[in-house]
PDB file of N, CA and C in Angstrom:
ATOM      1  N   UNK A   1       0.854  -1.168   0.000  1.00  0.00           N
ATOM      2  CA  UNK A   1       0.000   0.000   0.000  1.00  0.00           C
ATOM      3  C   UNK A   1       0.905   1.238   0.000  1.00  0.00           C
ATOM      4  N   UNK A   2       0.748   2.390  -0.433  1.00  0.00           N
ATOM      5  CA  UNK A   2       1.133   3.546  -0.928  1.00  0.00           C
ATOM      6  C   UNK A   2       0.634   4.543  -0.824  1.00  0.00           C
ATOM      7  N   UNK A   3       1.099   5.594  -0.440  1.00  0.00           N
ATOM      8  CA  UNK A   3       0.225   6.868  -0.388  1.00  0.00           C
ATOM      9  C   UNK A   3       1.275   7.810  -1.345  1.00  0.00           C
ATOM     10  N   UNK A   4       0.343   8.583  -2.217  1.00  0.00           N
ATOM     11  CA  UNK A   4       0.890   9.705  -3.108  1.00  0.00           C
ATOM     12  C   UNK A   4       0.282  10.713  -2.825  1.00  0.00           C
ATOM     13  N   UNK A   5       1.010  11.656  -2.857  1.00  0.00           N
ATOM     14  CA  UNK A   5       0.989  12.856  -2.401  1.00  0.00           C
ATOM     15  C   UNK A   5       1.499  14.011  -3.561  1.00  0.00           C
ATOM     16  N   UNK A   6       0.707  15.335  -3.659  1.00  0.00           N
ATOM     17  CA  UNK A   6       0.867  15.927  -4.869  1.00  0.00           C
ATOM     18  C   UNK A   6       1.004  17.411  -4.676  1.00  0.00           C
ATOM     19  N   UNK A   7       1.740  17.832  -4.549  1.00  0.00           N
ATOM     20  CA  UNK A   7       1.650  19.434  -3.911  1.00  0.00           C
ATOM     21  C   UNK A   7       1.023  20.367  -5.205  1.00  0.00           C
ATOM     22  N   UNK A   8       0.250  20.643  -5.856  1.00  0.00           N
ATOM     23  CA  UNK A   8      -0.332  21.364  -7.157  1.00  0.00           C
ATOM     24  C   UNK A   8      -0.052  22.891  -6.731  1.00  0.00           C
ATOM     25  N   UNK A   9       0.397  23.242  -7.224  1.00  0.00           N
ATOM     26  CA  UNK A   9       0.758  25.221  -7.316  1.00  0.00           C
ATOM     27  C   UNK A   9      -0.130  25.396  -8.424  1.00  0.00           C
ATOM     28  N   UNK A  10      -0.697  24.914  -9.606  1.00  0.00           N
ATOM     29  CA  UNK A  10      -1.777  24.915 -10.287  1.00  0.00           C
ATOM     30  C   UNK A  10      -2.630  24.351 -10.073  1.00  0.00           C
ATOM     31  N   UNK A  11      -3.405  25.315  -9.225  1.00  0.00           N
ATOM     32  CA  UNK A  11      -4.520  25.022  -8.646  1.00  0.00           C
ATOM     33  C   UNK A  11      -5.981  24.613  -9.048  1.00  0.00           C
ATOM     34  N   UNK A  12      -6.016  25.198 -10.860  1.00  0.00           N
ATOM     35  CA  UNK A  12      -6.746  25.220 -12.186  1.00  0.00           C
ATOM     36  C   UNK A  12      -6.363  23.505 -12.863  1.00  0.00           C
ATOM     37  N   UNK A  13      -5.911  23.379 -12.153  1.00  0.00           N
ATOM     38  CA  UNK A  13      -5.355  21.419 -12.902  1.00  0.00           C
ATOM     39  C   UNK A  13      -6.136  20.275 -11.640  1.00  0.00           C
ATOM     40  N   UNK A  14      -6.563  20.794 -10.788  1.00  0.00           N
ATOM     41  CA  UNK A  14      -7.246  20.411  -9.526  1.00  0.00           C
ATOM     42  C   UNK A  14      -8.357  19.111 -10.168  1.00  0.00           C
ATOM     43  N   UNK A  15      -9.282  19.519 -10.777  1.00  0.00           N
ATOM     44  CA  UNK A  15     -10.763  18.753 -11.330  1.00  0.00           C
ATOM     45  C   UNK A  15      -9.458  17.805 -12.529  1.00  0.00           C
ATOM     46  N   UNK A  16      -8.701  17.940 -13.031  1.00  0.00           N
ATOM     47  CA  UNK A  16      -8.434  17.609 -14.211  1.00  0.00           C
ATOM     48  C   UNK A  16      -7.053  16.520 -12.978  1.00  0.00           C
ATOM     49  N   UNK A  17      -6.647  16.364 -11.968  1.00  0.00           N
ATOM     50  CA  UNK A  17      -6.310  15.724 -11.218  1.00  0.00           C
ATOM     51  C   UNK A  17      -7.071  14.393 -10.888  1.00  0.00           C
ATOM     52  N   UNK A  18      -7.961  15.133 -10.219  1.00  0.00           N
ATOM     53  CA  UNK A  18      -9.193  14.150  -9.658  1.00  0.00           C
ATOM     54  C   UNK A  18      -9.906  13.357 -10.567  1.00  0.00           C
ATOM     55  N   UNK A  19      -9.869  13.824 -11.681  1.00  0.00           N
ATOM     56  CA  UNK A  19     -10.541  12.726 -13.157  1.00  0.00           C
ATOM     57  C   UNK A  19      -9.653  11.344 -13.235  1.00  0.00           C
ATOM     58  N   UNK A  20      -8.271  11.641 -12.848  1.00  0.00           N
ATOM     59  CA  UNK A  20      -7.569  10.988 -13.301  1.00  0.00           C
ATOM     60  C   UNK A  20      -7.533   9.573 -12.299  1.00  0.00           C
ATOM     61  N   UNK A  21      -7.993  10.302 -10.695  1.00  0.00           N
ATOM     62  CA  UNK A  21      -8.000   9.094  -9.543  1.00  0.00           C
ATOM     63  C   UNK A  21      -9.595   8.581  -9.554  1.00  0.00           C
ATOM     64  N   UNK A  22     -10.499   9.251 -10.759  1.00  0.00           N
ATOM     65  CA  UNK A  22     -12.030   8.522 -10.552  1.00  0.00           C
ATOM     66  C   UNK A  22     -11.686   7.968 -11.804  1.00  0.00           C
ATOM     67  N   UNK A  23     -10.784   8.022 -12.647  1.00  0.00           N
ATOM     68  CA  UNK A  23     -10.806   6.765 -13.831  1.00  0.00           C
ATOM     69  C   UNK A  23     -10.106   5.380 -13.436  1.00  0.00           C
ATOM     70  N   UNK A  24      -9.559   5.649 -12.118  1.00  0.00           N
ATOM     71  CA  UNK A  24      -8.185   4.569 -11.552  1.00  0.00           C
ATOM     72  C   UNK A  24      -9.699   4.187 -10.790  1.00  0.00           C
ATOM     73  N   UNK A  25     -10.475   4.609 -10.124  1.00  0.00           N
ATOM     74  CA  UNK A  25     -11.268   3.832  -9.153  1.00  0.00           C
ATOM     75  C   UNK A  25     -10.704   3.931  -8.095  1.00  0.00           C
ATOM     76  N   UNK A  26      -9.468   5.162  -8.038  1.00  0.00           N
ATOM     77  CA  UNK A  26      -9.032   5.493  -6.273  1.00  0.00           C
ATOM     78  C   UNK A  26      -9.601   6.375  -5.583  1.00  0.00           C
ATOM     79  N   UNK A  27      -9.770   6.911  -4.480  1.00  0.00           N
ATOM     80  CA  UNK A  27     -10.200   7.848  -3.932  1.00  0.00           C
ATOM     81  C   UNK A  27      -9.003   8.874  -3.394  1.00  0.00           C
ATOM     82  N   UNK A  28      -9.165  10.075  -3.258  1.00  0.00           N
ATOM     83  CA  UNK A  28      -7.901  11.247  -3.162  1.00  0.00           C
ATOM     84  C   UNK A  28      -8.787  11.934  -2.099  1.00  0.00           C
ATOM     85  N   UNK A  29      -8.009  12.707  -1.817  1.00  0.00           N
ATOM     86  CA  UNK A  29      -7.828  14.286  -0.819  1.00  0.00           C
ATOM     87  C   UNK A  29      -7.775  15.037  -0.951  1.00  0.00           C
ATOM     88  N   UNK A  30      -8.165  16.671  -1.329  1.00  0.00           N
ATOM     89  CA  UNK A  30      -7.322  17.296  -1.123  1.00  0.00           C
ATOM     90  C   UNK A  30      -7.830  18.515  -0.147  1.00  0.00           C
ATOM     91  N   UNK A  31      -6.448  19.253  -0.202  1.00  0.00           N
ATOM     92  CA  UNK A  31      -6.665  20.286   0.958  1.00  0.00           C
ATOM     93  C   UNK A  31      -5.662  21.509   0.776  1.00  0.00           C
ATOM     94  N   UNK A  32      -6.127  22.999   1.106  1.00  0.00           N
ATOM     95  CA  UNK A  32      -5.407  23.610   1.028  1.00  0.00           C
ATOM     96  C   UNK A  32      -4.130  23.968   1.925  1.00  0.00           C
ATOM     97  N   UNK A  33      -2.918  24.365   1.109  1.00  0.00           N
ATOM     98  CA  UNK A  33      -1.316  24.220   1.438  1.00  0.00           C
ATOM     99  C   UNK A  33      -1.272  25.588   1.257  1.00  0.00           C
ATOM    100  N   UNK A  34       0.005  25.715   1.997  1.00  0.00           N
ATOM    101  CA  UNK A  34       0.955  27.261   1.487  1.00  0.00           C
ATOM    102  C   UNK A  34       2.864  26.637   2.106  1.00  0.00           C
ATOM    103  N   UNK A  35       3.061  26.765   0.753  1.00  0.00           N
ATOM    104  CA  UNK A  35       4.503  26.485   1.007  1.00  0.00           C
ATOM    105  C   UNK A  35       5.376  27.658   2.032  1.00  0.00           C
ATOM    106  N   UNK A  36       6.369  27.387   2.693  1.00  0.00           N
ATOM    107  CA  UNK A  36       7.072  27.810   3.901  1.00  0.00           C
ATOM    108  C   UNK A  36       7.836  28.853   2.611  1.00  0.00           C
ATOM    109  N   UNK A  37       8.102  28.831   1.446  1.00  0.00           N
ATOM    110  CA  UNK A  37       8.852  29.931   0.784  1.00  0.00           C
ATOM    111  C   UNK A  37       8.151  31.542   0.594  1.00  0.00           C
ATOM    112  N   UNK A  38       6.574  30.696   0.781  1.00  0.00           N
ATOM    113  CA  UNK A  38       5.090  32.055   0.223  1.00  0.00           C
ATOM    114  C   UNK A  38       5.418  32.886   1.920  1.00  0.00           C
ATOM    115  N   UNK A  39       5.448  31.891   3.086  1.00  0.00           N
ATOM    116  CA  UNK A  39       5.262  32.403   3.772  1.00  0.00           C
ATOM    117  C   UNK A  39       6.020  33.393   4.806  1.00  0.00           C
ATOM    118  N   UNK A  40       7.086  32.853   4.112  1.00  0.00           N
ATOM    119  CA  UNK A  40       8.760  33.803   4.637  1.00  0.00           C
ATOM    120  C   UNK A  40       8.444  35.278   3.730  1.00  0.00           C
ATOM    121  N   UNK A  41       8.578  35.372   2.901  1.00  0.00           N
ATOM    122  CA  UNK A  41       7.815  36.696   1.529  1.00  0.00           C
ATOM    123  C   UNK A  41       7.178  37.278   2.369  1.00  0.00           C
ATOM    124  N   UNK A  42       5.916  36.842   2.553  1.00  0.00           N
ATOM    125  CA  UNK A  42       4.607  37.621   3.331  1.00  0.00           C
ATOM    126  C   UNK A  42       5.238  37.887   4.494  1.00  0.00           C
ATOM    127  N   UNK A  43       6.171  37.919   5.107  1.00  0.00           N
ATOM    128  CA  UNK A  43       6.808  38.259   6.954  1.00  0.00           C
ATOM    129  C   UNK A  43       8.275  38.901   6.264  1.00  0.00           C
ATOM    130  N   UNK A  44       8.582  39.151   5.270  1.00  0.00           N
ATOM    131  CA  UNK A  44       9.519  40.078   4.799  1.00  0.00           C
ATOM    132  C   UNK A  44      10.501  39.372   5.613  1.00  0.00           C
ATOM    133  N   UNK A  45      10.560  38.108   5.946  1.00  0.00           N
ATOM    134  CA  UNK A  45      11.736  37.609   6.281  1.00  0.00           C
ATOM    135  C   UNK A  45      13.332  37.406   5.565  1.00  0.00           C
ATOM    136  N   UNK A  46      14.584  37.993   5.594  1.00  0.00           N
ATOM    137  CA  UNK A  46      15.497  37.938   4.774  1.00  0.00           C
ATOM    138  C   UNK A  46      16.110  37.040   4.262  1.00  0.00           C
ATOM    139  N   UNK A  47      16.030  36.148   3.115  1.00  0.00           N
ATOM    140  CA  UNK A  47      16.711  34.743   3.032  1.00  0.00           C
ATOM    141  C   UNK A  47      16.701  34.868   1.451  1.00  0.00           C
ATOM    142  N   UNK A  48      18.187  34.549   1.078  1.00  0.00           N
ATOM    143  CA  UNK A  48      18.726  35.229  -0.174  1.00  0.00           C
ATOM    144  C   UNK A  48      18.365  34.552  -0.932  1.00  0.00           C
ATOM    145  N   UNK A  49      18.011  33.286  -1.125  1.00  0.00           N
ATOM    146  CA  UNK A  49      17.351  32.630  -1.959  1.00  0.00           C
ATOM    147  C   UNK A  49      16.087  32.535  -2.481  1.00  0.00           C
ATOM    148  N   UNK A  50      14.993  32.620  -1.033  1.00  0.00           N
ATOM    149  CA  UNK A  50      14.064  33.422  -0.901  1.00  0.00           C
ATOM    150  C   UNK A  50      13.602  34.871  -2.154  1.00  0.00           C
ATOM    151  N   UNK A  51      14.217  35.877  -1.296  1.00  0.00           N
ATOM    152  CA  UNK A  51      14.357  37.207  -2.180  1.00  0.00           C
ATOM    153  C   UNK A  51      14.413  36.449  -3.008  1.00  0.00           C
ATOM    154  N   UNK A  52      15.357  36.346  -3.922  1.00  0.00           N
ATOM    155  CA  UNK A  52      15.879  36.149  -5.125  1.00  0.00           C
ATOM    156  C   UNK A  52      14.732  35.480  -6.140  1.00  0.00           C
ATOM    157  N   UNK A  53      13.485  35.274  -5.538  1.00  0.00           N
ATOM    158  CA  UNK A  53      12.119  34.093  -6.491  1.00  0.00           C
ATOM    159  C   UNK A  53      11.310  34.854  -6.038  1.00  0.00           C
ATOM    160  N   UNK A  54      11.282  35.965  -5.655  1.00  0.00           N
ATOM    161  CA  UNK A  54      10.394  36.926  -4.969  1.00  0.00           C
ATOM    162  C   UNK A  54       9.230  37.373  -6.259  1.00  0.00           C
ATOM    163  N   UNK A  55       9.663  37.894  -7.468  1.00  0.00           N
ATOM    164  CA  UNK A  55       9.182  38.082  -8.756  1.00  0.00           C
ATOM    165  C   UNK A  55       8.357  36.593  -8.785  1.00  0.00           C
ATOM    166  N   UNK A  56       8.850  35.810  -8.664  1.00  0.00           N
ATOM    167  CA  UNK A  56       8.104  34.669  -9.658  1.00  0.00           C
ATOM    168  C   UNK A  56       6.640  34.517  -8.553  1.00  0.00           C
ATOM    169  N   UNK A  57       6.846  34.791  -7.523  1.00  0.00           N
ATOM    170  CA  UNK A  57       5.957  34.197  -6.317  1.00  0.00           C
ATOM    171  C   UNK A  57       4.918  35.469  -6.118  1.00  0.00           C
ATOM    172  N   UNK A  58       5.434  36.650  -6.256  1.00  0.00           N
ATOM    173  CA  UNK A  58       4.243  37.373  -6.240  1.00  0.00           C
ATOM    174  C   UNK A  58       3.321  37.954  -6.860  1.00  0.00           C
ATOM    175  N   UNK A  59       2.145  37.666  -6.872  1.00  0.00           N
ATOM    176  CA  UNK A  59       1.070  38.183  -7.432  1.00  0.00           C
ATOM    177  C   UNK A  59       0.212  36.828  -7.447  1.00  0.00           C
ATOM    178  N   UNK A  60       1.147  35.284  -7.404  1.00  0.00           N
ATOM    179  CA  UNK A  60       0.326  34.274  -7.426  1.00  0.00           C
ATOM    180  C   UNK A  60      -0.533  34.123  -6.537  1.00  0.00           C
ATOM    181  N   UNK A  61      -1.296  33.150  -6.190  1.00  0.00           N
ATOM    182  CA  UNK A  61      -2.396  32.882  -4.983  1.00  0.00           C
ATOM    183  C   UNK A  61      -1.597  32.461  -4.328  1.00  0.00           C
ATOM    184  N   UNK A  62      -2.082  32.445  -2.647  1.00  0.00           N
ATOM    185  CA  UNK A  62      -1.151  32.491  -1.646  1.00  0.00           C
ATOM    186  C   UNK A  62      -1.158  31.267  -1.274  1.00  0.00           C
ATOM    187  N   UNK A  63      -2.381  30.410  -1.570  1.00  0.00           N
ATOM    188  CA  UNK A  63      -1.858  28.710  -1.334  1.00  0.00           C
ATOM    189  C   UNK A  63      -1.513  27.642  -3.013  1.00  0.00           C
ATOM    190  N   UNK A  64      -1.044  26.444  -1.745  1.00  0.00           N
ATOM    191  CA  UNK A  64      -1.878  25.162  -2.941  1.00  0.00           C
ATOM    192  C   UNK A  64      -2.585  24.397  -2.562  1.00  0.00           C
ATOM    193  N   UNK A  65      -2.738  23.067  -3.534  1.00  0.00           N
ATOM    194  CA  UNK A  65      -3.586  22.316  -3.375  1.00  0.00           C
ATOM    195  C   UNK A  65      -2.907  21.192  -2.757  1.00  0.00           C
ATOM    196  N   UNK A  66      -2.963  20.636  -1.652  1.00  0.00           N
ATOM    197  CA  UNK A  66      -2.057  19.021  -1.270  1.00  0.00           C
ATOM    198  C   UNK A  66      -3.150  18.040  -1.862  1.00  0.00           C
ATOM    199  N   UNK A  67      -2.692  17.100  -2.287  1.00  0.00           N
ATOM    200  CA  UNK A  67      -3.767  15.948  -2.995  1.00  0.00           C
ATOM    201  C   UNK A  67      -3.273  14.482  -2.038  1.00  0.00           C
ATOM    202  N   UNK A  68      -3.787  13.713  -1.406  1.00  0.00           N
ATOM    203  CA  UNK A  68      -3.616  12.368  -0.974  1.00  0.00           C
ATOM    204  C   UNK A  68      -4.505  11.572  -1.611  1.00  0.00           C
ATOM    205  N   UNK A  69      -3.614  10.347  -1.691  1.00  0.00           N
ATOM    206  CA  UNK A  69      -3.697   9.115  -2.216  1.00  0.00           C
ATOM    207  C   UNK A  69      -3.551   7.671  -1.512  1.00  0.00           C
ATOM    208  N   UNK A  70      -4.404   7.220  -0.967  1.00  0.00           N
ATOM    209  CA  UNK A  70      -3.842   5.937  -0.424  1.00  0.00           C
ATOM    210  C   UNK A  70      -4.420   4.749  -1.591  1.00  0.00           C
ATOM    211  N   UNK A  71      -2.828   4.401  -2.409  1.00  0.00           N
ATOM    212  CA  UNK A  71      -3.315   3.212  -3.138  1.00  0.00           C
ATOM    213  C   UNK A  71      -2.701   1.610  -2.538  1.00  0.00           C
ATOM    214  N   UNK A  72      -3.535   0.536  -3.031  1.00  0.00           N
ATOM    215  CA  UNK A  72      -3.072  -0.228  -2.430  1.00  0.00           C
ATOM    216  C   UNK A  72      -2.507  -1.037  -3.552  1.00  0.00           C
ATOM    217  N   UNK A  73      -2.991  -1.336  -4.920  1.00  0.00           N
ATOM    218  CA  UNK A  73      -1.516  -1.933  -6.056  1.00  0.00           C
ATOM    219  C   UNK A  73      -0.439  -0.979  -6.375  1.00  0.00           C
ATOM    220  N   UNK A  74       0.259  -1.572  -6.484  1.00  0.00           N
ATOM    221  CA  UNK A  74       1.653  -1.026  -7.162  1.00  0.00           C
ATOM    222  C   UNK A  74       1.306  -0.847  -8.840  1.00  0.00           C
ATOM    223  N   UNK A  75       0.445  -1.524  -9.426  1.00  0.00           N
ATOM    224  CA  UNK A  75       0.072  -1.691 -10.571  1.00  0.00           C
ATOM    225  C   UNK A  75      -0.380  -0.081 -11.227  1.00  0.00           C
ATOM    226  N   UNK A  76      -1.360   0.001 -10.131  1.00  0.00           N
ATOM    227  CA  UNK A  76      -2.620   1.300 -10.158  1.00  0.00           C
ATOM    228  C   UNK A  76      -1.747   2.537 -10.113  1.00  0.00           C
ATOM    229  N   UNK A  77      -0.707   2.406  -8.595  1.00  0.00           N
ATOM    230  CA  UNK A  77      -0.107   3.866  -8.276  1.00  0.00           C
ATOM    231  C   UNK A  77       0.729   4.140  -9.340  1.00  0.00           C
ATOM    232  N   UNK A  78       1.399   2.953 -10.333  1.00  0.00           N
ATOM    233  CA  UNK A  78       2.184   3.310 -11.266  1.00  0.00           C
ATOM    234  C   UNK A  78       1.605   3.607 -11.994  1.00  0.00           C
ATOM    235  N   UNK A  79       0.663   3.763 -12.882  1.00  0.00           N
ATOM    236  CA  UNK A  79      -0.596   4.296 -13.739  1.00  0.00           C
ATOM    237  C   UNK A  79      -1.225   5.406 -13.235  1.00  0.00           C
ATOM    238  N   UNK A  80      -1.251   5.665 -11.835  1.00  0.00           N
ATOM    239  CA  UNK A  80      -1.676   7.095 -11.222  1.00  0.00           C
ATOM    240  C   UNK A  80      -0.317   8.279 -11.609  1.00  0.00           C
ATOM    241  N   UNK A  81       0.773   7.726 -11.350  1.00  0.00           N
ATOM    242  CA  UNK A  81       1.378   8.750 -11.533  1.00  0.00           C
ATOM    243  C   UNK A  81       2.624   9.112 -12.798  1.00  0.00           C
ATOM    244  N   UNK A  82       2.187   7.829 -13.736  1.00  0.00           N
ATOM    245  CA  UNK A  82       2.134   7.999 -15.191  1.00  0.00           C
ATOM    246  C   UNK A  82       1.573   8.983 -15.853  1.00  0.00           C
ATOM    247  N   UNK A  83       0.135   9.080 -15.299  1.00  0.00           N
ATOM    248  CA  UNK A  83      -1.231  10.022 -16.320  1.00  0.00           C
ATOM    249  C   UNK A  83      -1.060  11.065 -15.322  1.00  0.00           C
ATOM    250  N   UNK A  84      -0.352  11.437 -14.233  1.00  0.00           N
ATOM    251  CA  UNK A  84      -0.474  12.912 -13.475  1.00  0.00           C
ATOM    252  C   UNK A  84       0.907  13.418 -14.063  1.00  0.00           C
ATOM    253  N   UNK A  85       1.657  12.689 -13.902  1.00  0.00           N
ATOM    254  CA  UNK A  85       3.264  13.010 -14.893  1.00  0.00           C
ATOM    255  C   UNK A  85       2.703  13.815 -16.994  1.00  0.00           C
ATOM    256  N   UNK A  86       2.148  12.548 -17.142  1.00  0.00           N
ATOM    257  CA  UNK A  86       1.538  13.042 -18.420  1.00  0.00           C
ATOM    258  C   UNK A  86       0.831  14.694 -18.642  1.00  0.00           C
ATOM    259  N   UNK A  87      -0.152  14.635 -17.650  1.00  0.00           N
ATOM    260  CA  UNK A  87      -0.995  15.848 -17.023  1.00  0.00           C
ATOM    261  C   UNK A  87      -0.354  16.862 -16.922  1.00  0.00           C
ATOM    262  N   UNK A  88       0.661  16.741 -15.914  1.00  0.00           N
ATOM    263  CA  UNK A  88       1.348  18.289 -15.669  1.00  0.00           C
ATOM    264  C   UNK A  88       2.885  18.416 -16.523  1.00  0.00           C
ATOM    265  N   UNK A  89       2.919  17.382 -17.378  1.00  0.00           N
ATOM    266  CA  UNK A  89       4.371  17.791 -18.367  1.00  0.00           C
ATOM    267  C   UNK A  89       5.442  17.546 -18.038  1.00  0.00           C
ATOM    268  N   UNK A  90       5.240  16.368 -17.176  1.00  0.00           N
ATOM    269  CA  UNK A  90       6.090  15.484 -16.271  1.00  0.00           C
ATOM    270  C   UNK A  90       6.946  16.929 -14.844  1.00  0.00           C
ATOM    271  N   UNK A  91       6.309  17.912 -14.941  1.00  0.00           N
ATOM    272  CA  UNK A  91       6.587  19.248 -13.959  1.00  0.00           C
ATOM    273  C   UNK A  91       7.836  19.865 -14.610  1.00  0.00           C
ATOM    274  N   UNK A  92       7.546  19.911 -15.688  1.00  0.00           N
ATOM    275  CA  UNK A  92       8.748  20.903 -16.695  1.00  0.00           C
ATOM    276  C   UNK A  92       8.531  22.069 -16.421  1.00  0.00           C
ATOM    277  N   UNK A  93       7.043  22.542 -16.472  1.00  0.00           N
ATOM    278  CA  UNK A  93       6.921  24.138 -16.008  1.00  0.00           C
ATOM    279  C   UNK A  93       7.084  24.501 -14.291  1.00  0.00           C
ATOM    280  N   UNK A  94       7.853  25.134 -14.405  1.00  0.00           N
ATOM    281  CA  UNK A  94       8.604  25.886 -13.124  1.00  0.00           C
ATOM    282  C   UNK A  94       7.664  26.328 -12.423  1.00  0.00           C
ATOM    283  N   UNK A  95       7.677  25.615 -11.241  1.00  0.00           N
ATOM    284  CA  UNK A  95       6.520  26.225 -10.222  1.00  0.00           C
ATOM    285  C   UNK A  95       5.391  25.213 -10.071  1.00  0.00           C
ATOM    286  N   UNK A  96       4.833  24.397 -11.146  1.00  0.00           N
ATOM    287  CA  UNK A  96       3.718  23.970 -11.053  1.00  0.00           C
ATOM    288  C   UNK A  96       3.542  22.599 -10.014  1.00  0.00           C
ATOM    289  N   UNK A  97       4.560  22.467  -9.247  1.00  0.00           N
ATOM    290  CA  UNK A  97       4.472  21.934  -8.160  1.00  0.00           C
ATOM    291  C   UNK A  97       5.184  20.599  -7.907  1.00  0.00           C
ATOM    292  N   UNK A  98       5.077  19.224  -6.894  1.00  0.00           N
ATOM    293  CA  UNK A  98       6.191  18.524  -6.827  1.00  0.00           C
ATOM    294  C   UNK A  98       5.080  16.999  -6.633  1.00  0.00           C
ATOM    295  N   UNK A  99       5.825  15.798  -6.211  1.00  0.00           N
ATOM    296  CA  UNK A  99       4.863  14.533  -6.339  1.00  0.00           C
ATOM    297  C   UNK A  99       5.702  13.680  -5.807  1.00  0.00           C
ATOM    298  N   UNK A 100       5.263  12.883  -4.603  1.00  0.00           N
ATOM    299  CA  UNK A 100       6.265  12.132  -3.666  1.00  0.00           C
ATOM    300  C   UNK A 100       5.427  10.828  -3.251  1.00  0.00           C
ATOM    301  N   UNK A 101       6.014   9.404  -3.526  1.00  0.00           N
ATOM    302  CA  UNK A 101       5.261   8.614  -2.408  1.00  0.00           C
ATOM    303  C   UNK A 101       5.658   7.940  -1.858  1.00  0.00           C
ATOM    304  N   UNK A 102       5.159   7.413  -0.804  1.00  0.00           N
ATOM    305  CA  UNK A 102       6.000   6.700   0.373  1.00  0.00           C
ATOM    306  C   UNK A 102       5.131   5.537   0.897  1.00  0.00           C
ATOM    307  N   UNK A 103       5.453   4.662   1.758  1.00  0.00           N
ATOM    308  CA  UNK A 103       4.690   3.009   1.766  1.00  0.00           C
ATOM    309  C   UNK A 103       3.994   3.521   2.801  1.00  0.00           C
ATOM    310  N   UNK A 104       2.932   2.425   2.969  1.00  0.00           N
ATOM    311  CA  UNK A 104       1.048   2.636   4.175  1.00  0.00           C
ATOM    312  C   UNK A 104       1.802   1.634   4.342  1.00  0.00           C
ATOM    313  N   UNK A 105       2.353   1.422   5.608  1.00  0.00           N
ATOM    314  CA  UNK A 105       2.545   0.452   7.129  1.00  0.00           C
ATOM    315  C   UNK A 105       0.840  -0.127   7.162  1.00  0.00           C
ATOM    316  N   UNK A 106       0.081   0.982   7.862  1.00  0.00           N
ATOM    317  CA  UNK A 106      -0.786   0.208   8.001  1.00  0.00           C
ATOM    318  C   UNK A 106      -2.128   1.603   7.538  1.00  0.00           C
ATOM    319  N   UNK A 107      -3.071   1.141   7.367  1.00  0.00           N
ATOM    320  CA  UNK A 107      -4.693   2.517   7.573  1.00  0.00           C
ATOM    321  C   UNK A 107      -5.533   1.899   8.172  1.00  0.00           C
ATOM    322  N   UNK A 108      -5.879   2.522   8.833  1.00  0.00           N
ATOM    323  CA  UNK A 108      -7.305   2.646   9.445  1.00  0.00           C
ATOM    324  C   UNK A 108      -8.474   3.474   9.151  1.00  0.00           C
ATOM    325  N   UNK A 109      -9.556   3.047   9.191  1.00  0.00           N
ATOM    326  CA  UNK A 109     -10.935   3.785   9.308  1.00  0.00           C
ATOM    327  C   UNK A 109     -10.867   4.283   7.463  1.00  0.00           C
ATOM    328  N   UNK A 110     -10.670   2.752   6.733  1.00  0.00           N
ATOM    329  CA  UNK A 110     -10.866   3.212   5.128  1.00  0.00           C
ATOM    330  C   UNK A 110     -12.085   2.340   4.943  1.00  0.00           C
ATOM    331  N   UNK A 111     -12.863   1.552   6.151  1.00  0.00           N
ATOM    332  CA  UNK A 111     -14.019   0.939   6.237  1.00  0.00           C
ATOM    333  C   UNK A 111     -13.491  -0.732   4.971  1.00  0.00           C
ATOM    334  N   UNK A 112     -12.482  -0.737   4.962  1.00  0.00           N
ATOM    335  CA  UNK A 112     -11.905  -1.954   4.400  1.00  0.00           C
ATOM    336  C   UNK A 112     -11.024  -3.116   5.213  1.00  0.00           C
ATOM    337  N   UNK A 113     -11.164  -4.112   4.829  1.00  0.00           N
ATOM    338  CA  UNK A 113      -9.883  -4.856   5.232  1.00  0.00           C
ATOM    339  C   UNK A 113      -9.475  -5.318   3.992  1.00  0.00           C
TER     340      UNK A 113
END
C-alpha cells in the first residue's frame, strides 16, 4: 500500500487531477497548502534565496492544493502517476508543483480490510 501525495501550485489542474483518480477507481484528498517559501515573503523575512524568487511568487495565490492518495496496487499507483506526470508535463513548467510517495505500514478507518 502507498500513499501519493501531490503538492499542485496549479490550482486550475485540480478537477483535471481528480478525473484521473475517478478513472483509476481510487479515492484522493485534497486540501489547502501554502509552502514555507510564500510564507517567509509575506513576513519580509530575509533569506537570499528566498528574495531572489520573490518576482516569480508574487502576485500568485497564496496557497496550494495538497492531494492524498492511499493506493493499495503497485500496478494502479504506477498508472496514477504515469497520467499525473503526463498531465502536468512530467513538472517541466517551473513552479507547477512537486509529487512524492511513500509506503502505508498500516490505515485505518478506510471501512476496508
Amino acid at each position: 500500500m502507498y500513499a501519493l501525495f501531490l503538492i499542485l501550485n496549479d490550482v486550475y489542474m485540480l478537477d483535471d487531477i481528480f478525473e484521473i483518480f475517478y478513472e483509476l477507481k481510487v479515492g484522493a484528498t485534497s486540501f489547502d497548502s501554502i509552502g514555507m517559501g510564500k510564507v517567509l515573503l509575506e513576513h519580509n523575512v530575509s533569506v537570499p534565496f528566498f528574495s531572489s524568487i520573490r518576482k516569480l511568487i508574487d502576485g500568485n495565490k497564496p496557497y496550494n492544493k495538497t492531494i492524498v492518495s492511499v493506493i493499495k496496487e503497485k500496478e494502479v499507483l504506477d498508472e496514477a502517476v504515469e497520467k499525473i506526470n503526463q498531465k502536468l508535463d512530467n513538472f517541466n513548467k517551473q513552479g507547477i508543483g512537486f509529487m512524492f510517495v511513500v509506503p502505508v505500514i498500516d490505515c485505518y478507518g478506510s471501512g476496508k480490510k
